[in-house]
N, C-alpha and C. Protein backbone atom coordinates (compact mmCIF):
# COMPACT_ATOMS: atom_id res chain seq x y z
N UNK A 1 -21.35 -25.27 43.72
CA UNK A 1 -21.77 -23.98 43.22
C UNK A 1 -20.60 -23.19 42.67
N UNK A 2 -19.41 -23.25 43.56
CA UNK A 2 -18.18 -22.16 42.72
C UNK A 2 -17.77 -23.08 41.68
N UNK A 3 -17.61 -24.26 41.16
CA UNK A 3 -17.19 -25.19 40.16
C UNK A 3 -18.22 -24.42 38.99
N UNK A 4 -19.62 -24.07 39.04
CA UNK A 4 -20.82 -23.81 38.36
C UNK A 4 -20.17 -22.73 37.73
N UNK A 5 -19.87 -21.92 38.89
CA UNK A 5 -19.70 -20.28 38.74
C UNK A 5 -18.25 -20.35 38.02
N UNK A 6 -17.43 -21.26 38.55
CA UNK A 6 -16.39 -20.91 37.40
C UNK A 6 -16.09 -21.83 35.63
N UNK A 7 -17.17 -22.68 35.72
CA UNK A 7 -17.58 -22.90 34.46
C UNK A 7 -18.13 -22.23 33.38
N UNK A 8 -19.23 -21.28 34.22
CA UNK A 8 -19.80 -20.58 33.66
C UNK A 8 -18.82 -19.03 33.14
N UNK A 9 -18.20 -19.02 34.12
CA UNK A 9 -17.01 -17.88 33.59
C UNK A 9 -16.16 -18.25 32.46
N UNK A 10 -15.57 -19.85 32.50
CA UNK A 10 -14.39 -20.17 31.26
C UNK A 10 -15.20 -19.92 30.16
N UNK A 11 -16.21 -20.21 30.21
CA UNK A 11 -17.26 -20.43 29.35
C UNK A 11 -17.27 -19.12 28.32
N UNK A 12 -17.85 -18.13 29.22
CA UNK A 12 -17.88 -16.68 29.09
C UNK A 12 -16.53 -16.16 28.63
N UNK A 13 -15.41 -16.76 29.08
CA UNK A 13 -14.03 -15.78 28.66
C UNK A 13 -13.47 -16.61 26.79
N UNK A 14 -13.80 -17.76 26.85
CA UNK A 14 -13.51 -18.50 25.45
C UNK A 14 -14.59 -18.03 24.37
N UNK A 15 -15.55 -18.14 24.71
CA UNK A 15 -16.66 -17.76 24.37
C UNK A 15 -15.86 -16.18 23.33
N UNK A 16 -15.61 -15.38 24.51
CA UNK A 16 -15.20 -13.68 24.19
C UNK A 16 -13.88 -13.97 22.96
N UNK A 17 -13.22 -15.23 23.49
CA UNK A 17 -11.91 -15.13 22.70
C UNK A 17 -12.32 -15.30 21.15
N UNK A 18 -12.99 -16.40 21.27
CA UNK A 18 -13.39 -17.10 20.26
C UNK A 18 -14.48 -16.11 18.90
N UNK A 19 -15.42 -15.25 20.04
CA UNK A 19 -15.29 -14.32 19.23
C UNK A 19 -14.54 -13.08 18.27
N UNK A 20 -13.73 -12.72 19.17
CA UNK A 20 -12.41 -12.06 19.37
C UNK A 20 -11.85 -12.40 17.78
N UNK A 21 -11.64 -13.56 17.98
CA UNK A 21 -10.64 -14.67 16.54
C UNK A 21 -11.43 -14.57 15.38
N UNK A 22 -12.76 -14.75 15.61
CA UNK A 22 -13.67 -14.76 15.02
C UNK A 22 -13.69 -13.53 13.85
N UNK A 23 -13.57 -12.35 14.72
CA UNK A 23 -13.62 -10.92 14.48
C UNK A 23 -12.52 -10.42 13.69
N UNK A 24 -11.26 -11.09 13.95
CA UNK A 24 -10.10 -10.78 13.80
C UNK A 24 -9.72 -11.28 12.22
N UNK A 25 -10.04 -12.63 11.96
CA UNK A 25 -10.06 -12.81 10.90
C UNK A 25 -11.10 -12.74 9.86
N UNK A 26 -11.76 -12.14 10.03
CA UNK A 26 -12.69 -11.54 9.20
C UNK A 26 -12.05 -10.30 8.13
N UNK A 27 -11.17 -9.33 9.23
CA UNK A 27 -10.61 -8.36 8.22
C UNK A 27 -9.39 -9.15 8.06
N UNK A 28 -8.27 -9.92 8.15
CA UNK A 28 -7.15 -10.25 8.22
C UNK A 28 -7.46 -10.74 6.43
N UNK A 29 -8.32 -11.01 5.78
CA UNK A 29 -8.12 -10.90 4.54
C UNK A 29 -8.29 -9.65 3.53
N UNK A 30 -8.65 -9.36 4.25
CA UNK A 30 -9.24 -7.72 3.96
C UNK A 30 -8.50 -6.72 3.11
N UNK A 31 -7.16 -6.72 3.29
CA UNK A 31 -6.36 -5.92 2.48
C UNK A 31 -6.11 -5.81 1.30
N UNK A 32 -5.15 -4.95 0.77
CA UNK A 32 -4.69 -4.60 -0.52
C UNK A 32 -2.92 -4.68 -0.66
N UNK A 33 -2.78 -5.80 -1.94
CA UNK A 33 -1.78 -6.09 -2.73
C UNK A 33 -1.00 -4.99 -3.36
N UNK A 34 0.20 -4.08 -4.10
CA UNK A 34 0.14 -3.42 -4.86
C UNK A 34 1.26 -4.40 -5.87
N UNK A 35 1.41 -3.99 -7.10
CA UNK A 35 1.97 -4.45 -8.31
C UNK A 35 2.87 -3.28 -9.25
N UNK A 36 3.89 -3.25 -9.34
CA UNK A 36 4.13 -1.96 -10.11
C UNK A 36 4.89 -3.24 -11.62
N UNK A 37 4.16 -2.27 -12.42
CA UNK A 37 4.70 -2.63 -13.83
C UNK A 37 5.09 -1.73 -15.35
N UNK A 38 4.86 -2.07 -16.20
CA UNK A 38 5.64 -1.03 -17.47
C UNK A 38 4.57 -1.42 -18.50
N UNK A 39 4.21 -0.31 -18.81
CA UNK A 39 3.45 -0.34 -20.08
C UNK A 39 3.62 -0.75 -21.20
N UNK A 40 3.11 -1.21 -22.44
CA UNK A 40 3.70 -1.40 -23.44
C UNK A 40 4.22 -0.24 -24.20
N UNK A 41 4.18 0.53 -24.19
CA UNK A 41 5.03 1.70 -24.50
C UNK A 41 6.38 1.86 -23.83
N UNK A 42 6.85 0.86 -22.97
CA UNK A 42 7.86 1.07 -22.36
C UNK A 42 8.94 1.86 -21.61
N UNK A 43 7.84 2.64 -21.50
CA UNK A 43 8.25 3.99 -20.46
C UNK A 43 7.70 4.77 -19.56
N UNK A 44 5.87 3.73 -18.95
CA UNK A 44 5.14 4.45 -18.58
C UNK A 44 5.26 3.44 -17.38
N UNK A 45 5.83 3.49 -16.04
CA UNK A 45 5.44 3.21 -15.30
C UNK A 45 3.79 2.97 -14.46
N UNK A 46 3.54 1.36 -13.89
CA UNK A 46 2.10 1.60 -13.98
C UNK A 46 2.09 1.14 -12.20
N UNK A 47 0.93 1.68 -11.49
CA UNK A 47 1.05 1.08 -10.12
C UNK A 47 -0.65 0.21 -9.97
N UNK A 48 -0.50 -1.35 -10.05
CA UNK A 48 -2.13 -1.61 -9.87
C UNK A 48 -1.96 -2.19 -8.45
N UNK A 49 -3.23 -2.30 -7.95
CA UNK A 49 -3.51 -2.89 -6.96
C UNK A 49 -4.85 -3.83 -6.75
N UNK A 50 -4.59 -4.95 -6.08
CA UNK A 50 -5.83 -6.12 -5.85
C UNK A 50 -6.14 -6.17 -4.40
N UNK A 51 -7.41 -5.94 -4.13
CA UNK A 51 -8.11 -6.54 -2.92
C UNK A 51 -8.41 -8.21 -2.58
N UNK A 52 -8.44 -8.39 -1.31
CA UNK A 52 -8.26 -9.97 -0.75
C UNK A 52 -10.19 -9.67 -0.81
N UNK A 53 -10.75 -8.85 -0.29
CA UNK A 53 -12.10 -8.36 -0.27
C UNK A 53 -12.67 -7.33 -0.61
N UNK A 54 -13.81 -7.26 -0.95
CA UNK A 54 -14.94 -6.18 -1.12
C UNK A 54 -14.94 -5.46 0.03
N UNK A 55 -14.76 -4.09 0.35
CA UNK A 55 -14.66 -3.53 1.27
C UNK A 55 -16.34 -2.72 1.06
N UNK A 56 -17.08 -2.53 2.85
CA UNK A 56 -18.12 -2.05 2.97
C UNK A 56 -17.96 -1.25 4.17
N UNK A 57 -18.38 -0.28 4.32
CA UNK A 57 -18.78 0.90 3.05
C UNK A 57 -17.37 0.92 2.38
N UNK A 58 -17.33 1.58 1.14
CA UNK A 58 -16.33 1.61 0.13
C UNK A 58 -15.67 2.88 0.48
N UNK A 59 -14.98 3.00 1.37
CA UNK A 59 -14.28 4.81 1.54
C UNK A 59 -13.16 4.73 2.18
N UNK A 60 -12.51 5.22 1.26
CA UNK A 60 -10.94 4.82 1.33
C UNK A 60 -10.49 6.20 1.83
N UNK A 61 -9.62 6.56 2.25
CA UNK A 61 -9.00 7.69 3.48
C UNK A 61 -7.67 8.31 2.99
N UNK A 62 -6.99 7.37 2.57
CA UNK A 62 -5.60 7.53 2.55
C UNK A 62 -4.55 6.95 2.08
N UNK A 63 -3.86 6.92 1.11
CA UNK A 63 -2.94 6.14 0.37
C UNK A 63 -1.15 6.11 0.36
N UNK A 64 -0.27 5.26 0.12
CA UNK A 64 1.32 5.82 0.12
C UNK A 64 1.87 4.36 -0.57
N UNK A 65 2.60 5.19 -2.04
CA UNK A 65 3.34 3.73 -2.33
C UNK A 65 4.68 4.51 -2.71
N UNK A 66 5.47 3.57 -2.13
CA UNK A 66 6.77 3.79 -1.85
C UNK A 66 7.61 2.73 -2.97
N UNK A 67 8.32 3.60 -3.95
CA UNK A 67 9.00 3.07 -4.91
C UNK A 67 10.23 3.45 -4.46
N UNK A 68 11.29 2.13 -4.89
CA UNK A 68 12.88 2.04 -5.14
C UNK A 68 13.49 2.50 -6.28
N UNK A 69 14.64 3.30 -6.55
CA UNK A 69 15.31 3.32 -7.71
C UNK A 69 16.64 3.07 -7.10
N UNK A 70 17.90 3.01 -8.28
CA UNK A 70 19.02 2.88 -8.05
C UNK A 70 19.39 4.57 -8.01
N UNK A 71 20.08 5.22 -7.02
CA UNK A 71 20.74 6.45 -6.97
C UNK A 71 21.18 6.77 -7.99
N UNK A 72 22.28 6.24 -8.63
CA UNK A 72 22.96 6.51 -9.61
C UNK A 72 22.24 6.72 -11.07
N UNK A 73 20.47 6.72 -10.96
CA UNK A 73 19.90 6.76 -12.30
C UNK A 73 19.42 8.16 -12.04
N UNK A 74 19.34 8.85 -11.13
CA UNK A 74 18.78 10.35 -10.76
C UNK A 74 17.36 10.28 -11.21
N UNK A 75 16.51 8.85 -10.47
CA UNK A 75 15.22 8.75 -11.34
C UNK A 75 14.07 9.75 -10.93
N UNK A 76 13.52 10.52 -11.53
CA UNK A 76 12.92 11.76 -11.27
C UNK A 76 11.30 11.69 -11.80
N UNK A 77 10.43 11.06 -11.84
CA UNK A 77 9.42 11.20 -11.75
C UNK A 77 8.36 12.22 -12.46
N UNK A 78 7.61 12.27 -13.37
CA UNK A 78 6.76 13.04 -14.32
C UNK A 78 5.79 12.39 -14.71
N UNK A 79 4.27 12.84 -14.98
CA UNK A 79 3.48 13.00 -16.14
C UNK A 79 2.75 11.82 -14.67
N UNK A 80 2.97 12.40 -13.53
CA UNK A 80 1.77 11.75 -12.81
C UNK A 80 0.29 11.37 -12.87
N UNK A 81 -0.28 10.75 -13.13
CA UNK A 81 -1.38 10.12 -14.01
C UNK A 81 -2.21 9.49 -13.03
N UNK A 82 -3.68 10.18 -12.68
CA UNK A 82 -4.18 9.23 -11.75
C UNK A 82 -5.54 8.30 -12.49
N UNK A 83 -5.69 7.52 -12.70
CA UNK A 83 -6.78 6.15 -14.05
C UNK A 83 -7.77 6.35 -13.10
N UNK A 84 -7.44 6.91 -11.87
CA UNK A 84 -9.80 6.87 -11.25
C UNK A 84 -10.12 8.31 -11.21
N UNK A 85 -11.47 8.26 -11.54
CA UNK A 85 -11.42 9.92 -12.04
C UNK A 85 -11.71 10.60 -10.35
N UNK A 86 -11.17 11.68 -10.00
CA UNK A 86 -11.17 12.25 -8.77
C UNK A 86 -10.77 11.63 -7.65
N UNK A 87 -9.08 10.91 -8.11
CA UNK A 87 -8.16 10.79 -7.47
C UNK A 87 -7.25 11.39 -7.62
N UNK A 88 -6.27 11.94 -6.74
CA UNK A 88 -4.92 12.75 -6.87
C UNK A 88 -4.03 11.88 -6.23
N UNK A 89 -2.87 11.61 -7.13
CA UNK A 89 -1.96 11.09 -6.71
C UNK A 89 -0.69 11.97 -7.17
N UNK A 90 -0.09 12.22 -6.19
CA UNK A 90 1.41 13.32 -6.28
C UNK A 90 2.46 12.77 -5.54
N UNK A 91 3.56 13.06 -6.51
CA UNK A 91 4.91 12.22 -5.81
C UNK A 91 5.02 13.63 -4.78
N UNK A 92 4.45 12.57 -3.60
CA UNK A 92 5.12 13.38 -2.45
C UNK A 92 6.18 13.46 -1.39
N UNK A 93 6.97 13.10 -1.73
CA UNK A 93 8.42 12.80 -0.99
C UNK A 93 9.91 11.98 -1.74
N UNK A 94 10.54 11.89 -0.94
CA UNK A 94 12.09 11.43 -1.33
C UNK A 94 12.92 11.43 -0.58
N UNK A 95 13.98 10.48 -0.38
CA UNK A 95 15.06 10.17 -0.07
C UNK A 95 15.95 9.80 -0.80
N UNK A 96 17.18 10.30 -1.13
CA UNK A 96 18.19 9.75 -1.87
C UNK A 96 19.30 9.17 -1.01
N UNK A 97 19.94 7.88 -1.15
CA UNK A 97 20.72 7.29 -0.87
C UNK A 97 21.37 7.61 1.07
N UNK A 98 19.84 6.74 1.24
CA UNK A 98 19.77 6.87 2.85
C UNK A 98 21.01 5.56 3.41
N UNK A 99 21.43 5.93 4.85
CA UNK A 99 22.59 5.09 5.14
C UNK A 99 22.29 3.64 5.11
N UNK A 100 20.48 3.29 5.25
CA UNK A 100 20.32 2.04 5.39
C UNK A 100 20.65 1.35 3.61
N UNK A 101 20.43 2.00 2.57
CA UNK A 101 20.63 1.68 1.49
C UNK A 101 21.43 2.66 0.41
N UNK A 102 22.38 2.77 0.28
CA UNK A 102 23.10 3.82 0.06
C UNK A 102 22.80 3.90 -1.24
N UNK A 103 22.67 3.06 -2.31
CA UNK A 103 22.52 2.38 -3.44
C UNK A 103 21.36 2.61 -4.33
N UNK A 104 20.22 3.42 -2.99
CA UNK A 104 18.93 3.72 -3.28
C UNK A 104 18.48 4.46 -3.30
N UNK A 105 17.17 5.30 -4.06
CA UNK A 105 16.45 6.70 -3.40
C UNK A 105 15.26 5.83 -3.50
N UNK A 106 14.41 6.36 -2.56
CA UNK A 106 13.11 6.16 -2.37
C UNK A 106 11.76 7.20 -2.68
N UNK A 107 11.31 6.94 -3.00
CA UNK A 107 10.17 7.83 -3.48
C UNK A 107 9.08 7.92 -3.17
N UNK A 108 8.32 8.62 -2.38
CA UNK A 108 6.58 8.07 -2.09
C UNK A 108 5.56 8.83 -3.02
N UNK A 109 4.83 8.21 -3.40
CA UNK A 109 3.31 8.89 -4.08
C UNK A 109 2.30 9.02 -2.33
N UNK A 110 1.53 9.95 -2.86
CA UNK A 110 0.61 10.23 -1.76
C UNK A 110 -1.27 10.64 -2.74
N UNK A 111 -1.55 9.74 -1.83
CA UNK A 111 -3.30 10.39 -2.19
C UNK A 111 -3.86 10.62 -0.82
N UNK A 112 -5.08 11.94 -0.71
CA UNK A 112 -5.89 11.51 0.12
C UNK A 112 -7.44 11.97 -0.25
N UNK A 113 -8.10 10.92 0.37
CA UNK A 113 -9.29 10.49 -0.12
C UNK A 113 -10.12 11.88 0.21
N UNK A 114 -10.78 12.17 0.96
CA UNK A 114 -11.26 12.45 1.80
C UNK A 114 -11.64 14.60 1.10
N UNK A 115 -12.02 15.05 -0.18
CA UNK A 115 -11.99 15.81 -1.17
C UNK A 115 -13.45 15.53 -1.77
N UNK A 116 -14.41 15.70 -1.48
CA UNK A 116 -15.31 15.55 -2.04
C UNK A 116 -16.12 13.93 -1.70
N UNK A 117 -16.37 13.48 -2.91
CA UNK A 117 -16.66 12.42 -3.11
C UNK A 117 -15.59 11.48 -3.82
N UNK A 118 -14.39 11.91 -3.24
CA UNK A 118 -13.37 11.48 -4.15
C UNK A 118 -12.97 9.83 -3.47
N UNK A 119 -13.43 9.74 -2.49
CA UNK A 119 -13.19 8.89 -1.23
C UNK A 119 -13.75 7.56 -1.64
N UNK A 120 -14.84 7.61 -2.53
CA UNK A 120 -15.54 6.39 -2.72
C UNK A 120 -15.71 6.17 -4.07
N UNK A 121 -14.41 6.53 -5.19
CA UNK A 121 -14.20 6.40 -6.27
C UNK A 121 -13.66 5.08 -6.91
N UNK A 122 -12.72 4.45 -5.65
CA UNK A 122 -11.85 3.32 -6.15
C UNK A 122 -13.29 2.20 -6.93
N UNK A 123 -14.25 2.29 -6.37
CA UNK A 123 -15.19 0.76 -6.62
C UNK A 123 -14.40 -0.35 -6.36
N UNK A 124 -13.85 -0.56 -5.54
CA UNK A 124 -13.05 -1.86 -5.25
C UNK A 124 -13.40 -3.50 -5.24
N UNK A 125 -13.28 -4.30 -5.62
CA UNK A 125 -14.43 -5.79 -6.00
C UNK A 125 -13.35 -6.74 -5.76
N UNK A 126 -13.62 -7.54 -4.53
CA UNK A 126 -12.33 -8.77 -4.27
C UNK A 126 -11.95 -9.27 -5.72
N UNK A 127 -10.58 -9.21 -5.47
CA UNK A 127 -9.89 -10.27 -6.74
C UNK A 127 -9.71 -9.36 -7.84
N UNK A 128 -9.97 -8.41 -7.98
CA UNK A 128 -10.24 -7.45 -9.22
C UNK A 128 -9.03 -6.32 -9.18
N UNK A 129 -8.03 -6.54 -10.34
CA UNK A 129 -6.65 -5.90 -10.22
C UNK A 129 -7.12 -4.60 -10.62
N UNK A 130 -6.47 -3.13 -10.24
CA UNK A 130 -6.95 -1.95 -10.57
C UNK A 130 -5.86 -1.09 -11.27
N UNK A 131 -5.74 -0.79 -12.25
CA UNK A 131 -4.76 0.45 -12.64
C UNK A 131 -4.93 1.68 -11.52
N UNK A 132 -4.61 1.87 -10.61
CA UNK A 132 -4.53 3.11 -10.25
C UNK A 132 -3.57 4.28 -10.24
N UNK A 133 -2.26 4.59 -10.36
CA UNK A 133 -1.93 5.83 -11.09
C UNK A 133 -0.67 5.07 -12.13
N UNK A 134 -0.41 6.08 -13.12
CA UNK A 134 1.13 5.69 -13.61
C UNK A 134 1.99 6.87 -13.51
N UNK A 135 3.07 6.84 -14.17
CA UNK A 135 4.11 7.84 -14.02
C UNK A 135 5.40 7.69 -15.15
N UNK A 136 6.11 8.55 -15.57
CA UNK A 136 7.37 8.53 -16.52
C UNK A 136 8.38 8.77 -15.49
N UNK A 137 9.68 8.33 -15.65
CA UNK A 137 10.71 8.98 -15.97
C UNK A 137 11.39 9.96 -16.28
N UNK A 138 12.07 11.20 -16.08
CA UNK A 138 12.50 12.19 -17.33
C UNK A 138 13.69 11.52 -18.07
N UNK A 139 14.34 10.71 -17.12
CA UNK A 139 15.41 9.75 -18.05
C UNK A 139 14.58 8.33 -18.61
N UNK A 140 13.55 8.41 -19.30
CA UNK A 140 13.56 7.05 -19.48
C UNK A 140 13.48 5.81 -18.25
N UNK A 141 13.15 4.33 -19.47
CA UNK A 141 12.97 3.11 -18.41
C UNK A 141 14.23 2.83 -17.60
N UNK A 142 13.61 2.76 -15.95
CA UNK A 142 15.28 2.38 -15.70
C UNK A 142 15.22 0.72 -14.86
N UNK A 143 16.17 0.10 -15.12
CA UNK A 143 15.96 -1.62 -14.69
C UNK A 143 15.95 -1.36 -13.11
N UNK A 144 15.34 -2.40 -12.28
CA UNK A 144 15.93 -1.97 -11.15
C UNK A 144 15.10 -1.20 -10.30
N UNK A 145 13.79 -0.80 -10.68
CA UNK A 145 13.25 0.00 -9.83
C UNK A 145 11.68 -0.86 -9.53
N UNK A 146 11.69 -0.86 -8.09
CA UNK A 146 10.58 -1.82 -7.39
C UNK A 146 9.81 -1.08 -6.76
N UNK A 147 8.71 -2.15 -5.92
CA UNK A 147 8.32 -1.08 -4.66
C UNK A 147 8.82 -1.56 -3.65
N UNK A 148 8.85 -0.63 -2.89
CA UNK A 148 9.60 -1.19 -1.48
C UNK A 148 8.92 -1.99 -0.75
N UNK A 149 10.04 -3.47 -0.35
CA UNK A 149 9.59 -4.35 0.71
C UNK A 149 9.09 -3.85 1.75
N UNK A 150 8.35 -5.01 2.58
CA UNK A 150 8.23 -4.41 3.97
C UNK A 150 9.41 -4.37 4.68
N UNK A 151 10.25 -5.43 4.78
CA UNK A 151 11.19 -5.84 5.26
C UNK A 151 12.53 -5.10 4.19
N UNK A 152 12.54 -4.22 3.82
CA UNK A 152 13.25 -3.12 3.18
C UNK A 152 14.24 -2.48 4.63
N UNK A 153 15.70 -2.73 4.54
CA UNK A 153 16.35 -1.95 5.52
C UNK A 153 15.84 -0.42 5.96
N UNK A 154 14.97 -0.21 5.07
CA UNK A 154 14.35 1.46 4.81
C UNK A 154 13.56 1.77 5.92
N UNK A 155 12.82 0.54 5.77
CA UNK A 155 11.08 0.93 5.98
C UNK A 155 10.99 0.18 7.56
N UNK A 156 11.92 1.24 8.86
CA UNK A 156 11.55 0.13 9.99
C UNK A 156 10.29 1.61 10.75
N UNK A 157 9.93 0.79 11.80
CA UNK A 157 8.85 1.27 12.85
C UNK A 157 9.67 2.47 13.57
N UNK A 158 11.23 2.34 13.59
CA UNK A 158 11.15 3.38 14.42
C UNK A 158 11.86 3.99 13.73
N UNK A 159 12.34 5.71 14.14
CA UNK A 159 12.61 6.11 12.90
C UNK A 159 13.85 6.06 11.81
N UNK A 160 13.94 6.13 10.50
CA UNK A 160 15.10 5.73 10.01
C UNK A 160 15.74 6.89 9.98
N UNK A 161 17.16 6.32 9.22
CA UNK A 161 18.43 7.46 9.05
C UNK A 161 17.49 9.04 8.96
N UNK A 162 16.69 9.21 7.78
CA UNK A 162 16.17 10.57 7.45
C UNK A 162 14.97 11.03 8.08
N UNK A 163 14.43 10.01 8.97
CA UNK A 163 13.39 10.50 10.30
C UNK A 163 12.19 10.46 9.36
N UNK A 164 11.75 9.60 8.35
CA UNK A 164 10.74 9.40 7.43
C UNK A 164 10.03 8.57 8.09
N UNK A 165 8.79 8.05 7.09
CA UNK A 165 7.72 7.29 6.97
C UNK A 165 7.66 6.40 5.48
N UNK A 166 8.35 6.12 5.36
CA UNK A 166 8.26 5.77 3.66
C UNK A 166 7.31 4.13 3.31
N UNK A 167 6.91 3.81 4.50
CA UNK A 167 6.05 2.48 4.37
C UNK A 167 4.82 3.13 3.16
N UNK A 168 4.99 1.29 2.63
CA UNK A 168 3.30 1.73 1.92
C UNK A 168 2.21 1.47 2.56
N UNK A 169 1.19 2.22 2.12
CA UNK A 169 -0.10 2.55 3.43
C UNK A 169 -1.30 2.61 2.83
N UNK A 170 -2.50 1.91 2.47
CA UNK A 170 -3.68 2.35 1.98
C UNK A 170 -4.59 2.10 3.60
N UNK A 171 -5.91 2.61 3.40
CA UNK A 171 -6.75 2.86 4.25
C UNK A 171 -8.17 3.41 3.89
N UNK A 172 -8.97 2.01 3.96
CA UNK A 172 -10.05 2.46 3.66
C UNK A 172 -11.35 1.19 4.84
N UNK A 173 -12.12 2.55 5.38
CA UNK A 173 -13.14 2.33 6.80
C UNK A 173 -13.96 1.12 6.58
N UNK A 174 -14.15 0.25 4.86
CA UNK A 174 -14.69 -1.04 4.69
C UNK A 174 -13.66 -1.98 5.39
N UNK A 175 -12.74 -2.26 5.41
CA UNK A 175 -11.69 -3.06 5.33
C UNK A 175 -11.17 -2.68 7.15
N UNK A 176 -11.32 -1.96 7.84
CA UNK A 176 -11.27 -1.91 9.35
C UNK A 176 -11.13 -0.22 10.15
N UNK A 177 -10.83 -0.29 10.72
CA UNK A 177 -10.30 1.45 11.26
C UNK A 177 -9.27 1.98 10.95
N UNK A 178 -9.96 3.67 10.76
CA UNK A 178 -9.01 4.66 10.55
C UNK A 178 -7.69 5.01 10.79
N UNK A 179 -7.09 3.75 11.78
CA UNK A 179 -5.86 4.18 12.09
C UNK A 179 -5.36 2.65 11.21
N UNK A 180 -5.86 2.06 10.66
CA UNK A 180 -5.59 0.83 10.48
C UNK A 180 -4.43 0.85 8.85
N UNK A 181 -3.37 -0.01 8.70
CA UNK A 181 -3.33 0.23 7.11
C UNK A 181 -3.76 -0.89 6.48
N UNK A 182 -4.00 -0.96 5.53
CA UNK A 182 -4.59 -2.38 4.81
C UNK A 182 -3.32 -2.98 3.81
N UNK A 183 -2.48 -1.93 3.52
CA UNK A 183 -1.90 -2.83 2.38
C UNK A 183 -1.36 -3.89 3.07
N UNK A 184 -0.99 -5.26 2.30
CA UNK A 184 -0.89 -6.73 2.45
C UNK A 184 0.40 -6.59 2.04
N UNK A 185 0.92 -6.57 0.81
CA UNK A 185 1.81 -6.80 0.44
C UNK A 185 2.23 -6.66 -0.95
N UNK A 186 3.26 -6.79 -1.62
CA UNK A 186 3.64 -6.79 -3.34
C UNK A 186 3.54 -8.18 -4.00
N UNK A 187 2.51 -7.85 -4.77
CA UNK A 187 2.88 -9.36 -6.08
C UNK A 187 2.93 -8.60 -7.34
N UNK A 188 3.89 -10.03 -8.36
CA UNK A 188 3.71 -9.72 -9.36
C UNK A 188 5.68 -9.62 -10.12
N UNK A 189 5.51 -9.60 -11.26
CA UNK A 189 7.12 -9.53 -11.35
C UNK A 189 7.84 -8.18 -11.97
N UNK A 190 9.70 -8.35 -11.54
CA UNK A 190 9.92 -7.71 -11.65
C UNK A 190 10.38 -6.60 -12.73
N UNK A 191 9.98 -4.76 -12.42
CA UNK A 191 10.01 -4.59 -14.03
C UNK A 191 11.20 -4.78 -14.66
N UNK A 192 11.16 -5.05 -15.53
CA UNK A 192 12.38 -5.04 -16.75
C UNK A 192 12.48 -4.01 -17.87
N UNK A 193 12.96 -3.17 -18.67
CA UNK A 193 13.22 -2.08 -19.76
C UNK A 193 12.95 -3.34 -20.57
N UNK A 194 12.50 -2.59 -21.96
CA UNK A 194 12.80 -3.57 -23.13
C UNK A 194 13.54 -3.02 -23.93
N UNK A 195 14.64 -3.28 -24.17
CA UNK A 195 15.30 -3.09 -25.18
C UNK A 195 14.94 -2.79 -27.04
């Protein structure tokens, strides 16, 4: 009888795991890519992003993409441009030439969803790359400017040199919970000026 009873328990606890795994990778594809590139006009910085999935319900919360420049270009940011209609995206922050990268300023854009019906604007569709905001320069294209790695000396968990947050961060309630971030990661290559 206890052999029964504890069969019936492994049973019950793999069972839970297995769901568990089950559950787990379901959203583990779930996220969002970002891509930063240059317009053919060659001076319009562009930021797109691709989903691994269709997110359900479609309501996105909260956004942060964190761009690199070289210090020494004093790259300053204008003509913020958001491509989905009743999205706001505003360069909201900065760091210039923090101790982990002296070489660097960092920059974050910020959106948040959550303004109306502004929340369920992206239409997001697995596989489907999105223009979502661009931006200028006041100096012009400058070589050299990315988005920040994860693994960026910048961007750790606890806090850095300037007591920031500068990770990139999207968040939207299809794709898992509110405290959750979805972005995946950067593809795509790097920009270049054209001469």
């Amino acid at each position: 009888m206890n052999n029964n009873k504890f069969l019936h328990l492994i049973t019950k606890v793999l069972g839970g795991i297995t769901l568990a795994m089950t559950a787990s990778s379901a959203f583990a594809d779930a996220t969002l890519e970002y891509k930063l590139a240059l317009a053919e006009d060659g001076k319009t910085y562009q930021v797109w992003m691709k989903p691994a999935a269709t997110p359900k319900p479609d309501i996105s919360l909260t956004g942060q993409v964190t761009i690199k420049a070289p210090t020494d270009a004093k790259f300053a940011p204008k003509n913020v441009t958001s491509t989905v209609e009743g999205i706001n995206w505003v360069a909201a922050s900065r760091v210039d030439a923090p101790k982990e990268d002296a070489a660097s300023d960092y920059l974050s854009f910020s959106f948040v969803g959550l303004q109306g019906t502004s929340s369920r604007n992206y239409a997001w569709e697995k596989g489907e790359e999105k223009l979502v905001f661009s931006f200028e320069n006041e100096g012009g294209c400058v070589d050299g400017v990315t988005l920040m790695a994860d693994d960026d000396a910048f961007n750790t968990a606890s806090p850095n040199s300037a007591n920031t947050n500068p990770g990139n961060q999207f968040t939207n309630l299809g794709w898992g919970a509110v405290s959750e971030n979805h972005y995946k990661g950067n593809y795509g290559e790097a920009v270049s000026c054209k001469k």
